[in-house]
N, C-alpha and C. Protein backbone atom coordinates (compact mmCIF):
# COMPACT_ATOMS: atom_id res chain seq x y z
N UNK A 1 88.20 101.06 84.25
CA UNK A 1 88.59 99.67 84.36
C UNK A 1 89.99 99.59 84.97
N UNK A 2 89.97 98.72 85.67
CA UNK A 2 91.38 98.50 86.55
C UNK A 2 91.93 97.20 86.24
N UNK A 3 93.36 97.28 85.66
CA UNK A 3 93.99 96.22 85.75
C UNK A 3 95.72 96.17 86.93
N UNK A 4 95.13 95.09 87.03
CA UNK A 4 96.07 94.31 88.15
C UNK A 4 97.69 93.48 87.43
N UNK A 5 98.60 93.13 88.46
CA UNK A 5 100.03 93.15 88.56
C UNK A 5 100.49 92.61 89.65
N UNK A 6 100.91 91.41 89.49
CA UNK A 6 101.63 91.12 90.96
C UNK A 6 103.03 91.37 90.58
N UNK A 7 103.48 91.99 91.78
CA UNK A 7 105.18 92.31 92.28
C UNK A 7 105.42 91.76 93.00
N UNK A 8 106.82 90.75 92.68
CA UNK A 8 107.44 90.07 93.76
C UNK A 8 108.54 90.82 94.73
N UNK A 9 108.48 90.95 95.77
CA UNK A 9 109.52 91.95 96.58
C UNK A 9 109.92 91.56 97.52
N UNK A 10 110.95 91.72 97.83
CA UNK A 10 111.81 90.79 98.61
C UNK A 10 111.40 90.72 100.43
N UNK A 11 109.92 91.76 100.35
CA UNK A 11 108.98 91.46 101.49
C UNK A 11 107.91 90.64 101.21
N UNK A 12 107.68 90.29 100.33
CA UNK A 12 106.69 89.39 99.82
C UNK A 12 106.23 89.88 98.53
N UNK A 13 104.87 89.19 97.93
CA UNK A 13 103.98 89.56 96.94
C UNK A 13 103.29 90.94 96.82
N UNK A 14 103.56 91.92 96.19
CA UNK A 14 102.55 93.08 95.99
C UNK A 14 101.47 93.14 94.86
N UNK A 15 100.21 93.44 95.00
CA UNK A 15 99.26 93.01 94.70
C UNK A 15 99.18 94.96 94.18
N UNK A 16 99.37 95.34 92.50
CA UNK A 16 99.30 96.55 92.20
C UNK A 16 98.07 96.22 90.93
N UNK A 17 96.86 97.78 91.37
CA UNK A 17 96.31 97.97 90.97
C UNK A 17 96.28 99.37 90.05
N UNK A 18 95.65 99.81 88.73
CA UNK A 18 95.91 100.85 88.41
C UNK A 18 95.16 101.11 87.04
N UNK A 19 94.08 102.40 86.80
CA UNK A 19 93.32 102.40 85.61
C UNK A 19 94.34 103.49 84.61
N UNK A 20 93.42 103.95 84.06
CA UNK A 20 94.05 104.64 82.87
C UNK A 20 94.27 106.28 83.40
N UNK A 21 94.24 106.25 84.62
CA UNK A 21 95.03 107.81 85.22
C UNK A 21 95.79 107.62 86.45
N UNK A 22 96.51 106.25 86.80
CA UNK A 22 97.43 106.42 87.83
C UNK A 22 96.95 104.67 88.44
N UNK A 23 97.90 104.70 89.78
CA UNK A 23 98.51 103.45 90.67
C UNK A 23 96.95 103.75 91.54
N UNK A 24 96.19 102.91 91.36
CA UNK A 24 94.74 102.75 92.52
C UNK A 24 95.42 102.12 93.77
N UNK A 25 96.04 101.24 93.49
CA UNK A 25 96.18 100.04 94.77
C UNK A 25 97.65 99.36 94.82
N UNK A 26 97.90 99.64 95.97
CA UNK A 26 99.47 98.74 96.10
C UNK A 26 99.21 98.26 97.66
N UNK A 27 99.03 96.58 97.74
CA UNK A 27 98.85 95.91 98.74
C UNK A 27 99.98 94.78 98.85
N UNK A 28 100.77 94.74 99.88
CA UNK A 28 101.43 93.68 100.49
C UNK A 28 100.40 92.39 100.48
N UNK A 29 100.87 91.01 99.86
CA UNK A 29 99.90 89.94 100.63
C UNK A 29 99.63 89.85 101.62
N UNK A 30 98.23 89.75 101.96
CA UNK A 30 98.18 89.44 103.41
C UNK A 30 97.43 90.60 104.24
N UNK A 31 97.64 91.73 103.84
CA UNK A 31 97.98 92.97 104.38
C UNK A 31 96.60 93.28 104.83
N UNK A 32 96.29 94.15 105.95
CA UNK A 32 95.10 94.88 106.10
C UNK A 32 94.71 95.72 105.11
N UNK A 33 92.85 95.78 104.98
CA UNK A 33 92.85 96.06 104.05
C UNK A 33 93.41 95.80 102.20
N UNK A 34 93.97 94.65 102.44
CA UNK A 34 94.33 94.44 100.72
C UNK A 34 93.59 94.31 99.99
N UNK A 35 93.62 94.57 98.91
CA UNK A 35 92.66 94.95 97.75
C UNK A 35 91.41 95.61 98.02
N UNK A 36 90.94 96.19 98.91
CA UNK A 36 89.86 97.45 99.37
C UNK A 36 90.04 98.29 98.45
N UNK A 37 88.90 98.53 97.72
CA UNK A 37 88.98 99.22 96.75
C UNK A 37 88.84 98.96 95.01
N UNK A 38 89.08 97.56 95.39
CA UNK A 38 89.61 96.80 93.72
C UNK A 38 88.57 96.34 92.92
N UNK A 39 88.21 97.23 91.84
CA UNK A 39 87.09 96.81 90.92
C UNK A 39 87.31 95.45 90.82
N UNK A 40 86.12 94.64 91.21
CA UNK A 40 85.58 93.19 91.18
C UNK A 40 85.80 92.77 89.53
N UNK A 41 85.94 93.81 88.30
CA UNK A 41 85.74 93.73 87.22
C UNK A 41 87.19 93.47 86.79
N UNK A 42 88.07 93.98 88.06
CA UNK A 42 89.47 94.03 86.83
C UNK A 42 90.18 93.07 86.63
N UNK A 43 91.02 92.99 85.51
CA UNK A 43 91.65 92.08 85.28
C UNK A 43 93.20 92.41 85.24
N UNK A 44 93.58 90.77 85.22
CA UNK A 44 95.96 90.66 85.23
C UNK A 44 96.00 91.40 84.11
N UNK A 45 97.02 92.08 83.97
CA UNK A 45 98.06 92.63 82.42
C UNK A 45 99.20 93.47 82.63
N UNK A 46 99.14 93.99 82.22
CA UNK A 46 100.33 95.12 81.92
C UNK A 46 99.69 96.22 81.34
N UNK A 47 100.42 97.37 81.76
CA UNK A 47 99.77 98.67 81.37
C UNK A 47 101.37 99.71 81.41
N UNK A 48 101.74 100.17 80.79
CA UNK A 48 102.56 101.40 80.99
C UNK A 48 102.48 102.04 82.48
N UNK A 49 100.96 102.19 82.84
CA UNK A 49 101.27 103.05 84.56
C UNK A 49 101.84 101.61 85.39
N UNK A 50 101.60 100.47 84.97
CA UNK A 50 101.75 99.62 85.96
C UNK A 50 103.45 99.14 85.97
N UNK A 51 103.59 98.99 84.50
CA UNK A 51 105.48 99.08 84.53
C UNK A 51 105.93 100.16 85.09
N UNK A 52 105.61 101.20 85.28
CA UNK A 52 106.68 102.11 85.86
C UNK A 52 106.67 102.08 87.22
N UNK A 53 105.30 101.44 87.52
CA UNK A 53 105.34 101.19 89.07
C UNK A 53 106.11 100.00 89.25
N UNK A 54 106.13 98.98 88.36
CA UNK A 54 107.03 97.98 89.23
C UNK A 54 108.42 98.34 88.60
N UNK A 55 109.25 99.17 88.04
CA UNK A 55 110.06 99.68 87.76
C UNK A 55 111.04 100.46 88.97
N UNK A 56 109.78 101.57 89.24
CA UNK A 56 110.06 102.42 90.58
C UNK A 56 110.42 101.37 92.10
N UNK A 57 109.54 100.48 91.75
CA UNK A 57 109.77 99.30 93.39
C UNK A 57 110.52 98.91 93.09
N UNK A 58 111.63 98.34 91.86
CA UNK A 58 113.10 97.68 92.04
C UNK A 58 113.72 98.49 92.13
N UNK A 59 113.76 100.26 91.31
CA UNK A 59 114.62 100.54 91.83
C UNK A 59 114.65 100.66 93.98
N UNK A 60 113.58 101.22 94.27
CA UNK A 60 113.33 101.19 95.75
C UNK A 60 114.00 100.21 96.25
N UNK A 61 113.47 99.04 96.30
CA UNK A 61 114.55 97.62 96.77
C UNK A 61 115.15 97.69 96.91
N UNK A 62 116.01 97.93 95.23
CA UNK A 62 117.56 97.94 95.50
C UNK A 62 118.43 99.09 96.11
N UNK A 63 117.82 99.71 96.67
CA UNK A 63 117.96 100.93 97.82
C UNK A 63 118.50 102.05 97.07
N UNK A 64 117.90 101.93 95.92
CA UNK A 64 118.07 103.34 95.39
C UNK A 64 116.57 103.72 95.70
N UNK A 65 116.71 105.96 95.41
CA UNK A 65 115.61 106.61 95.93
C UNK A 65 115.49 106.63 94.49
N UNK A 66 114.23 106.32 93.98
CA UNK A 66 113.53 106.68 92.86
C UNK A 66 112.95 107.95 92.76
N UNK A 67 113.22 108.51 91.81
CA UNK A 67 112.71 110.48 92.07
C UNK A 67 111.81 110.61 91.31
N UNK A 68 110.90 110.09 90.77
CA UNK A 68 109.17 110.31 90.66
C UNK A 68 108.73 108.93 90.31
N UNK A 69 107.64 110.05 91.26
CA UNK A 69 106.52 108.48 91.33
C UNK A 69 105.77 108.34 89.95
N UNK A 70 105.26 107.18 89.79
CA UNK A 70 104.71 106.93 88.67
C UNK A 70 103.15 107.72 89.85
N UNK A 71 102.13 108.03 88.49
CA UNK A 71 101.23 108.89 88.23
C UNK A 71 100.26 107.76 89.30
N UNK A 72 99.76 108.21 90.41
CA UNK A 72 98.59 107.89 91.17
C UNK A 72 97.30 108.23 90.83
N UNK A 73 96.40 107.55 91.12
CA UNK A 73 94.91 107.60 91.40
C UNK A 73 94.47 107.47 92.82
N UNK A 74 94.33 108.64 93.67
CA UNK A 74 93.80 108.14 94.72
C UNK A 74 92.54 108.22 95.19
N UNK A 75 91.69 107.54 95.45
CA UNK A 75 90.28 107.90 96.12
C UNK A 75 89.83 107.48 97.15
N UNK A 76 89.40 108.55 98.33
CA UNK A 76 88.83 108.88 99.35
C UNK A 76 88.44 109.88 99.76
N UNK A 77 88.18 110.04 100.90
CA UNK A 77 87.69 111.45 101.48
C UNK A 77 88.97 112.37 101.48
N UNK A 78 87.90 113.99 100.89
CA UNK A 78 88.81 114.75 101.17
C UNK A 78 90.17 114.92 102.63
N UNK A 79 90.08 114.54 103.57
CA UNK A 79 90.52 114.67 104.50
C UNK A 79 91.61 113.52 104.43
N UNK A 80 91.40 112.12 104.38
CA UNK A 80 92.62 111.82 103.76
C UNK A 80 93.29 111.31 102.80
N UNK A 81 92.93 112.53 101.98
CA UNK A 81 93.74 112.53 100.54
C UNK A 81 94.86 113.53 101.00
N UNK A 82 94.22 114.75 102.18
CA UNK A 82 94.95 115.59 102.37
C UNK A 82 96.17 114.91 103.09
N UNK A 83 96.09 113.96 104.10
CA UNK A 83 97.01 113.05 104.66
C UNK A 83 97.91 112.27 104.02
N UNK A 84 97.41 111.82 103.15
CA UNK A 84 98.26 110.75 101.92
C UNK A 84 99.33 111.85 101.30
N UNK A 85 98.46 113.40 100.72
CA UNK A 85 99.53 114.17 100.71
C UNK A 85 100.46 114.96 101.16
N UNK A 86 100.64 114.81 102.65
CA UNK A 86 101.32 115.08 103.34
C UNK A 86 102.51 114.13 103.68
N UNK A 87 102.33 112.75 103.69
CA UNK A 87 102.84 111.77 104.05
C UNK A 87 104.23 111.93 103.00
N UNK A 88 103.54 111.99 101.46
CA UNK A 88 104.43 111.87 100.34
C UNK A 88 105.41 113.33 100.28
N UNK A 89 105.41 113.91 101.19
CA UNK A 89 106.31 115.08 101.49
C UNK A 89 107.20 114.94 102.67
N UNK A 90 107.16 113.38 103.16
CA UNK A 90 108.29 112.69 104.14
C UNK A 90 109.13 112.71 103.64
N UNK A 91 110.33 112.87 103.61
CA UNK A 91 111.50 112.63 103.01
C UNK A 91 111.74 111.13 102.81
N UNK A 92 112.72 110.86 101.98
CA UNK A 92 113.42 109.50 102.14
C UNK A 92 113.83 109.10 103.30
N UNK A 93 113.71 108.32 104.15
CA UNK A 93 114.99 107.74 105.57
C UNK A 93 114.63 108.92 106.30
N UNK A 94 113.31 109.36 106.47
CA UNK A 94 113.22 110.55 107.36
C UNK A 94 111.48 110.02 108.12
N UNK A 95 111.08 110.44 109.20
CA UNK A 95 110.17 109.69 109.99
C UNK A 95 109.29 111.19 110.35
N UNK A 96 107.88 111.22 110.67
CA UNK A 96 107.29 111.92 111.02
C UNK A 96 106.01 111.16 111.97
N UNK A 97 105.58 111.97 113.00
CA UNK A 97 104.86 111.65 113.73
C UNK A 97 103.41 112.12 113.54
N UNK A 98 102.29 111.22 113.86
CA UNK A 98 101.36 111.17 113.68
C UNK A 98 100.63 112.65 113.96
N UNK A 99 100.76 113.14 115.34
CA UNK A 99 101.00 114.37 116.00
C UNK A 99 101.45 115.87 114.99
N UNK A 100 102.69 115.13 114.07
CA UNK A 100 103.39 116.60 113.43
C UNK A 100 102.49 116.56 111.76
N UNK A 101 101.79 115.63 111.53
CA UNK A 101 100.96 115.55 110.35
C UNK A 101 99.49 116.25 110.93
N UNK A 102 99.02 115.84 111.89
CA UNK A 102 97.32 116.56 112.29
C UNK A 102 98.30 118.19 112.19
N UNK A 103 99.08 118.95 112.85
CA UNK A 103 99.88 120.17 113.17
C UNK A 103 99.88 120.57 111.84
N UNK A 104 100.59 119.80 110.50
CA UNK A 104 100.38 120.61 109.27
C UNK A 104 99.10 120.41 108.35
N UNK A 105 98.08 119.75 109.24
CA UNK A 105 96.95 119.54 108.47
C UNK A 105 96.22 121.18 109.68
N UNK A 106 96.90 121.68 110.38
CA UNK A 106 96.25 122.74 111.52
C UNK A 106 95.79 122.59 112.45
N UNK A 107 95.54 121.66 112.83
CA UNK A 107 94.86 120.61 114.24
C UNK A 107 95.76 120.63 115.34
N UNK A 108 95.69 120.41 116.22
CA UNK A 108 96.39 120.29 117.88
C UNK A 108 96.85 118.62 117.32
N UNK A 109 97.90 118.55 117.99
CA UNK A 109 98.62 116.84 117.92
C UNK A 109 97.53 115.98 118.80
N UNK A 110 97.17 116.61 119.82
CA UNK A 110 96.01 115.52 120.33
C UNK A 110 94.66 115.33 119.65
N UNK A 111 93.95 115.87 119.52
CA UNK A 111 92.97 116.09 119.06
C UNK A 111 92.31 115.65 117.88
N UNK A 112 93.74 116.07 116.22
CA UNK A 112 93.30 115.41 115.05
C UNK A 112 94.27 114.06 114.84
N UNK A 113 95.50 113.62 115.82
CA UNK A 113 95.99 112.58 115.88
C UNK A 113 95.14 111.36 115.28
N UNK A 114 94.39 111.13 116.06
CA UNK A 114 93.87 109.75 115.96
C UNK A 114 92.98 109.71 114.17
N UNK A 115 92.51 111.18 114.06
CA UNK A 115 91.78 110.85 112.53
C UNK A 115 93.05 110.68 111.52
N UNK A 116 94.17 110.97 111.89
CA UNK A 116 95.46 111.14 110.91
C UNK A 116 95.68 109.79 110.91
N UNK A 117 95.95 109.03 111.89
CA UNK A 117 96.09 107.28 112.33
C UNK A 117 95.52 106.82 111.18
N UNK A 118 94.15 106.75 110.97
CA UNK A 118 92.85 106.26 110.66
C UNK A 118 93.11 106.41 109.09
N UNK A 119 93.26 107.74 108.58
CA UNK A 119 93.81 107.81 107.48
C UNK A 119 94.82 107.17 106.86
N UNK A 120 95.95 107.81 107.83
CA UNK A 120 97.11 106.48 107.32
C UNK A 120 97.14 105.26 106.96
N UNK A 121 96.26 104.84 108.28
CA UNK A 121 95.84 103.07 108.13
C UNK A 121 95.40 102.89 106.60
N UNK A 122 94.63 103.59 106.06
CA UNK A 122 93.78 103.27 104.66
C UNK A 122 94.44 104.03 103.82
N UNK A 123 95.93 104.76 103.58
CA UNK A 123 96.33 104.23 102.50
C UNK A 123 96.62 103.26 101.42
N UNK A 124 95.83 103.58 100.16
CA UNK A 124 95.54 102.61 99.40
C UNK A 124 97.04 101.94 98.73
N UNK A 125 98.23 102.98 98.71
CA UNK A 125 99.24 102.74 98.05
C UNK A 125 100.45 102.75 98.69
N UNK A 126 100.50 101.52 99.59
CA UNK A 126 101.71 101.60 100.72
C UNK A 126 103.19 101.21 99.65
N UNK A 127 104.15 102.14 100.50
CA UNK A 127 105.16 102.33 99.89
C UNK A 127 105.22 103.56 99.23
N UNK A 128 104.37 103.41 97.81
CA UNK A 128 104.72 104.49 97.24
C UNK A 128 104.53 106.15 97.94
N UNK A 129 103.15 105.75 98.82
CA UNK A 129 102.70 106.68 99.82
C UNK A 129 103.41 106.81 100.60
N UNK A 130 104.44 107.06 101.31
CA UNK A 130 105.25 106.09 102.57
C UNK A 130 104.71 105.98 103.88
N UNK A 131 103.62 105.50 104.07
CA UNK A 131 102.84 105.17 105.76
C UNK A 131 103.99 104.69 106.21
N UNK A 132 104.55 103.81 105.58
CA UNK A 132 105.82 103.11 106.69
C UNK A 132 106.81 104.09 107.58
N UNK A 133 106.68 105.67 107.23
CA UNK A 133 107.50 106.71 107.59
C UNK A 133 107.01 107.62 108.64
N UNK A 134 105.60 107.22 109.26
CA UNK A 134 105.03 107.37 110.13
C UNK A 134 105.05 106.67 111.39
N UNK A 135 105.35 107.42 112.80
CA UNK A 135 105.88 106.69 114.06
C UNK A 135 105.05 107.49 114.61
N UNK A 136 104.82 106.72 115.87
CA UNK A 136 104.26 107.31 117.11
C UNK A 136 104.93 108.65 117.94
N UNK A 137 103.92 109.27 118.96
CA UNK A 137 105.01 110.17 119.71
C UNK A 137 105.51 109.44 120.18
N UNK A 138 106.94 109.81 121.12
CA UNK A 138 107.73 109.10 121.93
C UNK A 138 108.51 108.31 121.32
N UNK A 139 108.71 107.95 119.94
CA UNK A 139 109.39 107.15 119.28
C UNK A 139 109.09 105.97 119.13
N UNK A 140 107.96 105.80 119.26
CA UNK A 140 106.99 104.37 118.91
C UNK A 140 106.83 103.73 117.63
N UNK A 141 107.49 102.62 117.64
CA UNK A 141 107.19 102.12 115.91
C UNK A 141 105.99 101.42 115.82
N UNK A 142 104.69 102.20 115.46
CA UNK A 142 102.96 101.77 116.10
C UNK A 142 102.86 101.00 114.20
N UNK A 143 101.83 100.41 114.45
CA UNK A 143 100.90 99.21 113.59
C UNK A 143 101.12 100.12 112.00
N UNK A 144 101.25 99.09 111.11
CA UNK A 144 101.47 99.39 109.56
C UNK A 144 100.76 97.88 109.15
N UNK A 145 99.68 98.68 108.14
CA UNK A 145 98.84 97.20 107.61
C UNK A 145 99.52 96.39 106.99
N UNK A 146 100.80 96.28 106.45
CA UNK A 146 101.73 95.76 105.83
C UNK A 146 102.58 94.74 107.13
N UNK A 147 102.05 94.76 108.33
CA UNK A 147 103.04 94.26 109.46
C UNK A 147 103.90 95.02 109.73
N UNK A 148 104.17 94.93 110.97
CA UNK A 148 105.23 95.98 111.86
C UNK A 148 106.41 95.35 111.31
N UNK A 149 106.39 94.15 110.57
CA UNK A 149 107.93 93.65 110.86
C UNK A 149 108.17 94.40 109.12
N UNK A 150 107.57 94.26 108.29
CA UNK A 150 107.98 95.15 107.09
C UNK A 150 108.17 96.79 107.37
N UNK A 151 107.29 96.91 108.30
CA UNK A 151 107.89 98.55 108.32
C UNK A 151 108.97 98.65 109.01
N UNK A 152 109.84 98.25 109.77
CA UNK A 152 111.19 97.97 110.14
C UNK A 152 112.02 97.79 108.55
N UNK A 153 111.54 97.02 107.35
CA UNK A 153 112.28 96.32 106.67
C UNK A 153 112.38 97.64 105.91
N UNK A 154 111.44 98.24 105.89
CA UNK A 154 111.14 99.90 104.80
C UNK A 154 112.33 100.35 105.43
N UNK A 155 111.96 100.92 106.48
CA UNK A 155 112.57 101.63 107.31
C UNK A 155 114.57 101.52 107.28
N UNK A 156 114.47 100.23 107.54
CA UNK A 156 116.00 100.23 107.68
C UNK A 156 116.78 100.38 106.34
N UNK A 157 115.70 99.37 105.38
CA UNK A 157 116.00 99.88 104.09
C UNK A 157 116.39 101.17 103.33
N UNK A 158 115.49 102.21 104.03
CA UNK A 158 116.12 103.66 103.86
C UNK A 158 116.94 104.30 104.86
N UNK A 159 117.57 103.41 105.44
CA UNK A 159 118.18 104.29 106.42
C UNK A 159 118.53 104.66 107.85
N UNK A 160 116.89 104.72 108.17
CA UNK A 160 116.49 105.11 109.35
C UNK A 160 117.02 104.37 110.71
N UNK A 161 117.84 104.88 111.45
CA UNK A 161 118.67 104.40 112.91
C UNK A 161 117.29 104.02 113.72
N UNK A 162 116.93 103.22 113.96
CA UNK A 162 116.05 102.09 114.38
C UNK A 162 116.09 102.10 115.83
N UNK A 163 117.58 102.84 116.28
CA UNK A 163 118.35 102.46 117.91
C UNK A 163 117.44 103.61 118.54
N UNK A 164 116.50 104.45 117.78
CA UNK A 164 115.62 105.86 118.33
C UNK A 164 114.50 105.29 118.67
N UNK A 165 114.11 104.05 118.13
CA UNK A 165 112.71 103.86 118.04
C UNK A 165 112.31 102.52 119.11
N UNK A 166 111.02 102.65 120.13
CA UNK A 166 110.46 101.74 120.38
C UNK A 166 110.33 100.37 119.85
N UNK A 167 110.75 99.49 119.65
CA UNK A 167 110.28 98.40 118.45
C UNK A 167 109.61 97.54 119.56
N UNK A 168 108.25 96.81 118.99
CA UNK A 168 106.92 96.38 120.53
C UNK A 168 108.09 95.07 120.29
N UNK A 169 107.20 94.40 121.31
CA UNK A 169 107.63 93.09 121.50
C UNK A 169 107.93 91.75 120.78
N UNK A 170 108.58 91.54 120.48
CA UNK A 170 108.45 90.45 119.74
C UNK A 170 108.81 90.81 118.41
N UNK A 171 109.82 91.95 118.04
CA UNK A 171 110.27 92.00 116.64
C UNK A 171 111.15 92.75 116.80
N UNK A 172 112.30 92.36 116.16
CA UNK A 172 113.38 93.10 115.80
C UNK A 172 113.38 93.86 114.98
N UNK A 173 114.84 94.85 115.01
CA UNK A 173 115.61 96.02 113.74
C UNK A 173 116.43 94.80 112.96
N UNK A 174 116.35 94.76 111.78
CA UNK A 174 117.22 93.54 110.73
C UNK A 174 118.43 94.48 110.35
């Protein structure tokens, strides 16, 4: 059984899901993919895994690095679970390319690129996962189901010199 949690964050509403062995779901309103995944059965409350998750996101906010994650549940295909755990071995304020994740999954950057994309895209637990820490080659700041303009907001939030990166049209570095 999964119970639900809204977090207010100073990017909007987060929509956190989570049963009795970890964080199932952390969706931005709005977001691609939001709530994919979310037992039709569950219900609002509070749970111990779910306070420490919205615990861990203020401290995050307030631009401190929180040094463990509250306890996940993730489910999908083996392949990217293996991605989700690669991702969470990004550093803080540190960026990796789509290209250098297929390379430590053993793949050629061309080749398993695009299934790494695909994966990323369907992380169930943005943020805590950090997809937002994922860029294109060439320094491309490419699509985050959360909106490109929040992954700028992640991003600068931790750190990251923005003056490296492509930003598409129509959105600024804050």
């Amino acid at each position: 059984m999964q119970t639900t949690t809204v977090y207010s964050s100073p990017l909007g509403s987060i929509l956190l899901a989570a049963d009795d062995e970890g964080v199932t779901g952390l969706w931005f309103e709005g977001q691609k993919y939001e709530a994919r995944g979310l037992d039709p059965q569950a219900v609002r409350g509070s749970t111990p895994i779910l306070d420490e998750a919205c615990r861990w996101l203020a401290a995050y906010f307030a631009g401190r690095r929180p040094k463990t994650l509250p306890p996940l549940h993730l489910t999908g295909t083996a392949f990217q679970r293996s991605v989700w755990d690669m991702m969470r071995q990004i550093p803080y304020g540190c960026t990796a390319t789509y290209g250098e994740l297929a390379c430590g999954l053993g793949g050629s950057k061309g080749t398993m690129a695009r299934a790494v994309g695909s994966a990323v895209g369907r992380n169930p637990v943005s943020v805590l996962v950090p997809c937002h820490r994922v860029v294109g080659a060439g320094g491309d700041l490419t699509g985050y189901a959360g909106g490109i303009e929040r992954k700028i907001a992640l991003l600068t939030l931790e750190g990251v010199d923005l003056a490296r990166f492509h930003l598409p049209r129509g959105t600024s570095a804050h």
